[in-house]
C-alpha atoms as a PDB file:
ATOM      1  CA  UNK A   1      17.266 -67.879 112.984  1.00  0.00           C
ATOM      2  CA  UNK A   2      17.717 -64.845 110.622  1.00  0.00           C
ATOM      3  CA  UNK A   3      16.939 -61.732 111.600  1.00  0.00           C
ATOM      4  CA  UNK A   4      12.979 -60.531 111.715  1.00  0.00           C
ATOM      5  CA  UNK A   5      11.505 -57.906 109.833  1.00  0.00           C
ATOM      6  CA  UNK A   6       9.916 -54.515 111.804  1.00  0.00           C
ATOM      7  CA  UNK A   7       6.630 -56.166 111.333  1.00  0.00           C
ATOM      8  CA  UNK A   8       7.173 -59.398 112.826  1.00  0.00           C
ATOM      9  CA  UNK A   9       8.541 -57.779 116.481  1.00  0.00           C
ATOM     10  CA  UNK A  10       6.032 -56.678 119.178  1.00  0.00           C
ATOM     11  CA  UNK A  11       6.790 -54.119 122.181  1.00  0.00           C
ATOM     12  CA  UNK A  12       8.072 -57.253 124.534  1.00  0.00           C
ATOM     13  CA  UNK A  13       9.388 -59.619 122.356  1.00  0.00           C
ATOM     14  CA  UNK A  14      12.587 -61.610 124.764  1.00  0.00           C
ATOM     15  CA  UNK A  15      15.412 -62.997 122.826  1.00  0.00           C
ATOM     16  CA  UNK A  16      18.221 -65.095 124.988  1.00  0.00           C
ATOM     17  CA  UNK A  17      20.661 -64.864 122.622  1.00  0.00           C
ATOM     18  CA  UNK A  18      21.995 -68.902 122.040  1.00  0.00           C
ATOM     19  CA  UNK A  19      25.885 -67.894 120.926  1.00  0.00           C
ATOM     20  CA  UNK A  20      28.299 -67.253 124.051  1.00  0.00           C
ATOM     21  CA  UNK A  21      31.440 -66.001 123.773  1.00  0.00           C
ATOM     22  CA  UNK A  22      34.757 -66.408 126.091  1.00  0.00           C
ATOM     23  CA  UNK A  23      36.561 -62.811 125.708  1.00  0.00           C
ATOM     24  CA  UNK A  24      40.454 -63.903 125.021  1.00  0.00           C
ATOM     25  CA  UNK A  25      43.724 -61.828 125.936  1.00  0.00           C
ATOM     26  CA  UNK A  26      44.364 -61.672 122.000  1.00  0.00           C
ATOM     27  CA  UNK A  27      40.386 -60.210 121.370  1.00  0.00           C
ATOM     28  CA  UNK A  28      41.461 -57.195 124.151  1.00  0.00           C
ATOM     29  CA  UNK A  29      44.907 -56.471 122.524  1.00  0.00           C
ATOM     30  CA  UNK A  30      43.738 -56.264 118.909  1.00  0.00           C
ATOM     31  CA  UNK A  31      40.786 -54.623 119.742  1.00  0.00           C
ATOM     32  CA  UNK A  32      42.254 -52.197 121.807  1.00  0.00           C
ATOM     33  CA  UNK A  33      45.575 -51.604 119.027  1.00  0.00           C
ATOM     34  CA  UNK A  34      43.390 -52.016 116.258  1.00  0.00           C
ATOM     35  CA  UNK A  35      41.566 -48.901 117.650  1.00  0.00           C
ATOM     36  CA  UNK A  36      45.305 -46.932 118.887  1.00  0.00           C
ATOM     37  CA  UNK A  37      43.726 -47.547 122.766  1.00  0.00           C
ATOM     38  CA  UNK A  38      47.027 -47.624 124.815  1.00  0.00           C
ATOM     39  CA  UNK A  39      45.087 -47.671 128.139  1.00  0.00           C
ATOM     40  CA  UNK A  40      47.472 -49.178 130.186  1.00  0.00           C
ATOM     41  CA  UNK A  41      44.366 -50.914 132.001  1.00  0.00           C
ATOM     42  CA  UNK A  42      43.804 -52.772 128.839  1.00  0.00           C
ATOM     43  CA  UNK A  43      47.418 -53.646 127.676  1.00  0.00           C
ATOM     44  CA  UNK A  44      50.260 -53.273 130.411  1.00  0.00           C
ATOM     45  CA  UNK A  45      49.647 -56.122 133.008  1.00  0.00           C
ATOM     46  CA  UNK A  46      51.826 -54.996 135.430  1.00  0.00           C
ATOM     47  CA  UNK A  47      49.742 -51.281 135.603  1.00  0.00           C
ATOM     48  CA  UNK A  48      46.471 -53.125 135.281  1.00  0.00           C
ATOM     49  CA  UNK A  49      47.170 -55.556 138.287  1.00  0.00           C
ATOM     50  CA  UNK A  50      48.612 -52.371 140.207  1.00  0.00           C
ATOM     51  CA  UNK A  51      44.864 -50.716 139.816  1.00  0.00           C
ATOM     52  CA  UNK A  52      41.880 -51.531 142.191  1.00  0.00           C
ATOM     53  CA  UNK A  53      40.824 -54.099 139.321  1.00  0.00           C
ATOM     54  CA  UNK A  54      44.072 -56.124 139.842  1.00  0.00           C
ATOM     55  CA  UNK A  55      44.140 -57.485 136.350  1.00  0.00           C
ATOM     56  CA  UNK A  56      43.588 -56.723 133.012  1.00  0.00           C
ATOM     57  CA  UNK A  57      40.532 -54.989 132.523  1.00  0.00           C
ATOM     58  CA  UNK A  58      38.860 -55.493 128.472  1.00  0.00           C
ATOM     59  CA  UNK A  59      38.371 -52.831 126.736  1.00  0.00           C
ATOM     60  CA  UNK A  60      34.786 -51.246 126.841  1.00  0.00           C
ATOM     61  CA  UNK A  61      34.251 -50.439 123.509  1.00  0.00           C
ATOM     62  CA  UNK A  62      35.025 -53.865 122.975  1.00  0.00           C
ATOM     63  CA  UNK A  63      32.695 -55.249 125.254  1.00  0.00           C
ATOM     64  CA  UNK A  64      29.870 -52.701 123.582  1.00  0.00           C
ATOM     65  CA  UNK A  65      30.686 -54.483 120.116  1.00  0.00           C
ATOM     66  CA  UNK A  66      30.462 -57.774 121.471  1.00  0.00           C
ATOM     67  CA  UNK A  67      27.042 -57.390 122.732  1.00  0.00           C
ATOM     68  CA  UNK A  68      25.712 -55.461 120.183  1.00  0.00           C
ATOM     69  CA  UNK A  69      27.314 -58.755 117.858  1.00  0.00           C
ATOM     70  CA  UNK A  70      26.181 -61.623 119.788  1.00  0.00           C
ATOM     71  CA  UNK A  71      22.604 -59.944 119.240  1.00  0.00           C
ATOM     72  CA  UNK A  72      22.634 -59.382 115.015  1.00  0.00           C
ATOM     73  CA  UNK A  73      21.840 -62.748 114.263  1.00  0.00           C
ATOM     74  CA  UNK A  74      18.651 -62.780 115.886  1.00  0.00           C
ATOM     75  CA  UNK A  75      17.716 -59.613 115.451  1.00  0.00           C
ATOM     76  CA  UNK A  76      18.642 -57.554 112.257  1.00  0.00           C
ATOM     77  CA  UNK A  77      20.595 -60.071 109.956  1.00  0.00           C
ATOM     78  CA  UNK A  78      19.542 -59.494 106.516  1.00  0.00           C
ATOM     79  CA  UNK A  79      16.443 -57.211 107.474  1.00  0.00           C
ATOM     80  CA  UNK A  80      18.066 -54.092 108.595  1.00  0.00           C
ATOM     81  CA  UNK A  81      18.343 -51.118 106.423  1.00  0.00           C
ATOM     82  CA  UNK A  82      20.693 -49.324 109.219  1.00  0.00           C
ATOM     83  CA  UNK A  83      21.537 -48.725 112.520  1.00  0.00           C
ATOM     84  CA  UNK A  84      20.127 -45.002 113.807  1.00  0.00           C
ATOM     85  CA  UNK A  85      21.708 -44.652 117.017  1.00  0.00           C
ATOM     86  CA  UNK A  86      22.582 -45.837 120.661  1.00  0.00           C
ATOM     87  CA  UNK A  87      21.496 -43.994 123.622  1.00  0.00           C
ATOM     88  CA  UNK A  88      21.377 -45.334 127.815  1.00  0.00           C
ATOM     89  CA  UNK A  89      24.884 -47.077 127.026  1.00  0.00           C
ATOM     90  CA  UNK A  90      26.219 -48.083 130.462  1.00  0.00           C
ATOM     91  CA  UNK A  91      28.819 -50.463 131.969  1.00  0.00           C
ATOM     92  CA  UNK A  92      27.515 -51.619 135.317  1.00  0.00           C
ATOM     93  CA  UNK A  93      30.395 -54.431 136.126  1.00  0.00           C
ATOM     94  CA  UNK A  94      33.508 -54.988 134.660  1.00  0.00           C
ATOM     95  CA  UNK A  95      35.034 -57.429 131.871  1.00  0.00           C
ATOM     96  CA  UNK A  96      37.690 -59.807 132.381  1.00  0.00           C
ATOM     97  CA  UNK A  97      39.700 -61.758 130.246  1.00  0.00           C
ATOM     98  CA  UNK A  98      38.323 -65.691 130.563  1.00  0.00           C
ATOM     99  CA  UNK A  99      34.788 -63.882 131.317  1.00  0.00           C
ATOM    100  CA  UNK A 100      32.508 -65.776 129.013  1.00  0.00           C
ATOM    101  CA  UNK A 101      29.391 -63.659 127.653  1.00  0.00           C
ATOM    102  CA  UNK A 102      26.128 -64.299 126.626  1.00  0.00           C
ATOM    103  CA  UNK A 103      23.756 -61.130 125.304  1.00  0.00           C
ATOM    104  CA  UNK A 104      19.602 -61.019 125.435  1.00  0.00           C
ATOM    105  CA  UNK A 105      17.524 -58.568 123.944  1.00  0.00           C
ATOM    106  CA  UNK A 106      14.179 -56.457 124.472  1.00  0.00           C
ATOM    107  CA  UNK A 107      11.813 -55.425 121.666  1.00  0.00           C
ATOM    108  CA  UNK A 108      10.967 -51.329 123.831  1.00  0.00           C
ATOM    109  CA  UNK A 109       9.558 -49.823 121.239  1.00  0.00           C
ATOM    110  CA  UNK A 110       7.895 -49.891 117.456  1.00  0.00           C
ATOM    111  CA  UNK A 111       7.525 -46.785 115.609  1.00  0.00           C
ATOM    112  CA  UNK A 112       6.703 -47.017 111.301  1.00  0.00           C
ATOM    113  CA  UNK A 113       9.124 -44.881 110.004  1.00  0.00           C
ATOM    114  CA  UNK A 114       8.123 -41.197 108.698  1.00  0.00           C
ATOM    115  CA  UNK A 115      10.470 -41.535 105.720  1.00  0.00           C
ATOM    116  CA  UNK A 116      10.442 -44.472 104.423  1.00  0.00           C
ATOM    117  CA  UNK A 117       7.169 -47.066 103.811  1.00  0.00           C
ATOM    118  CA  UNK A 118       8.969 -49.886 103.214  1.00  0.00           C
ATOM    119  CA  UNK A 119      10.595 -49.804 106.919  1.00  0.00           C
ATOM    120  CA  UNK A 120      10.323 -49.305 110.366  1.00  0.00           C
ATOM    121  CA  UNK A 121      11.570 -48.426 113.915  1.00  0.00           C
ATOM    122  CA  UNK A 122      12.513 -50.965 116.450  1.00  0.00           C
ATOM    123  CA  UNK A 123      14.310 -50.297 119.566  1.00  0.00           C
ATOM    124  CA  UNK A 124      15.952 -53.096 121.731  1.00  0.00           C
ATOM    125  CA  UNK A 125      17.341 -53.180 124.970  1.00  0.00           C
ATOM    126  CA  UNK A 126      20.323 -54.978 124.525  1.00  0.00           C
ATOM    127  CA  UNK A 127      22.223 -56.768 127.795  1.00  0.00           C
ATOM    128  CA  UNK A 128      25.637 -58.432 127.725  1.00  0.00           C
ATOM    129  CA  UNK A 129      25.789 -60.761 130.678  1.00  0.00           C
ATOM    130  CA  UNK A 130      29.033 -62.802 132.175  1.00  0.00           C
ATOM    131  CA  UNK A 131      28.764 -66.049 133.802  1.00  0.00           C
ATOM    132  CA  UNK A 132      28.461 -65.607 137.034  1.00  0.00           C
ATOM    133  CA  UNK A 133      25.089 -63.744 135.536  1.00  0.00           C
ATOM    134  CA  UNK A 134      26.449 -59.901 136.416  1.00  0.00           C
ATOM    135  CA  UNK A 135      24.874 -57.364 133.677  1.00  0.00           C
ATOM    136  CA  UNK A 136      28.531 -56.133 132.091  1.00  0.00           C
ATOM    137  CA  UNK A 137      26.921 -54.176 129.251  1.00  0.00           C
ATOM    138  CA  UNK A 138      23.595 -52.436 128.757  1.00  0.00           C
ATOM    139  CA  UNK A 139      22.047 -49.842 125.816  1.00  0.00           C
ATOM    140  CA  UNK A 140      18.690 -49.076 123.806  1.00  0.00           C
ATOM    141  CA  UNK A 141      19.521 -49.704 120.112  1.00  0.00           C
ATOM    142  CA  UNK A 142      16.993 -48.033 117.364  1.00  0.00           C
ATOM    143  CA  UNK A 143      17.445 -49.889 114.085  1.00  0.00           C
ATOM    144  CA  UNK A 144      15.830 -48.802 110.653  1.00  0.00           C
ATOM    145  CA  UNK A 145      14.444 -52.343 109.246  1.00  0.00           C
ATOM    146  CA  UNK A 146      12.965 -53.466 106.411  1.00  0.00           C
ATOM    147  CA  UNK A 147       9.422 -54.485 106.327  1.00  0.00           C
ATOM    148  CA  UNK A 148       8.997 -57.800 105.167  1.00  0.00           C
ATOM    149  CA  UNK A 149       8.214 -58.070 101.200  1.00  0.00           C
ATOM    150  CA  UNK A 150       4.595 -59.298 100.570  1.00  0.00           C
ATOM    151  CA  UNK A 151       3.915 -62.721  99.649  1.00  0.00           C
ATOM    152  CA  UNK A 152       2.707 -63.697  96.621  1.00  0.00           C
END
């Protein structure tokens, strides 16, 4: 399903987002080098299984983007004009690497935008969950989208 248009949300709306996604040993190194992240939690084994965590712990911007990406496809693909901010962002359990992820996400709020006619305000509650069904991720997300075109 492509993403929905502000109009077609309502305060409520549930999405159990269908992709899951295993988080790799390769997906925490390049995320965490791609972003110059030398945490040694995230990248030196030997530190990382000397910490209370005992392992390597992913990186948690990484685990922010993941959520945030397992959720676009339901969401905003192809109807968002842009992303206005984050705010609540927490981290309530830890990521592992082999933790497989799935993400769901809350329609909060609806607000028509002052600006702009064409678009709206939608704020979701987004939640990145693990399998052994442990919240991992949580945030409100306010996206700018596009009202959907009128039919002819």
């Amino acid at each position: 399903m492509a993403g929905r248009f502000f109009d077609q949300w309502q305060v409520g709306d549930v999405i159990a987002h269908e992709i899951r996604r295993t988080v790799t040993e390769t997906d925490n190194l390049l995320f965490s080098t791609m972003t110059h992240n030398p945490q040694p939690l995230h990248i030196d084994a030997e530190a990382a299984k000397a910490s209370e965590f005992g392992q390597i712990l992913v990186n948690g911007t990484f685990t922010f983007a993941l959520m945030v990406g397992l959720s676009v496809g339901d969401t905003t693909l192809g109807t968002l004009v842009a992303n206005l901010g984050y705010d609540k962002l927490v981290m309530p359990a830890p990521v592992f690497i082999g933790d497989t992820m799935r993400a769901t996400s809350e329609v909060v709020e609806l607000r028509a935008s002052k600006s702009r006619p064409d678009a709206g305000i939608v704020t979701f509650r987004h939640e990145l969950i693990n399998q052994r069904d442990e919240v991992v991720c949580r945030c409100l997300r306010s996206a700018l989208l596009k009202i959907a075109p009128a039919s002819a």
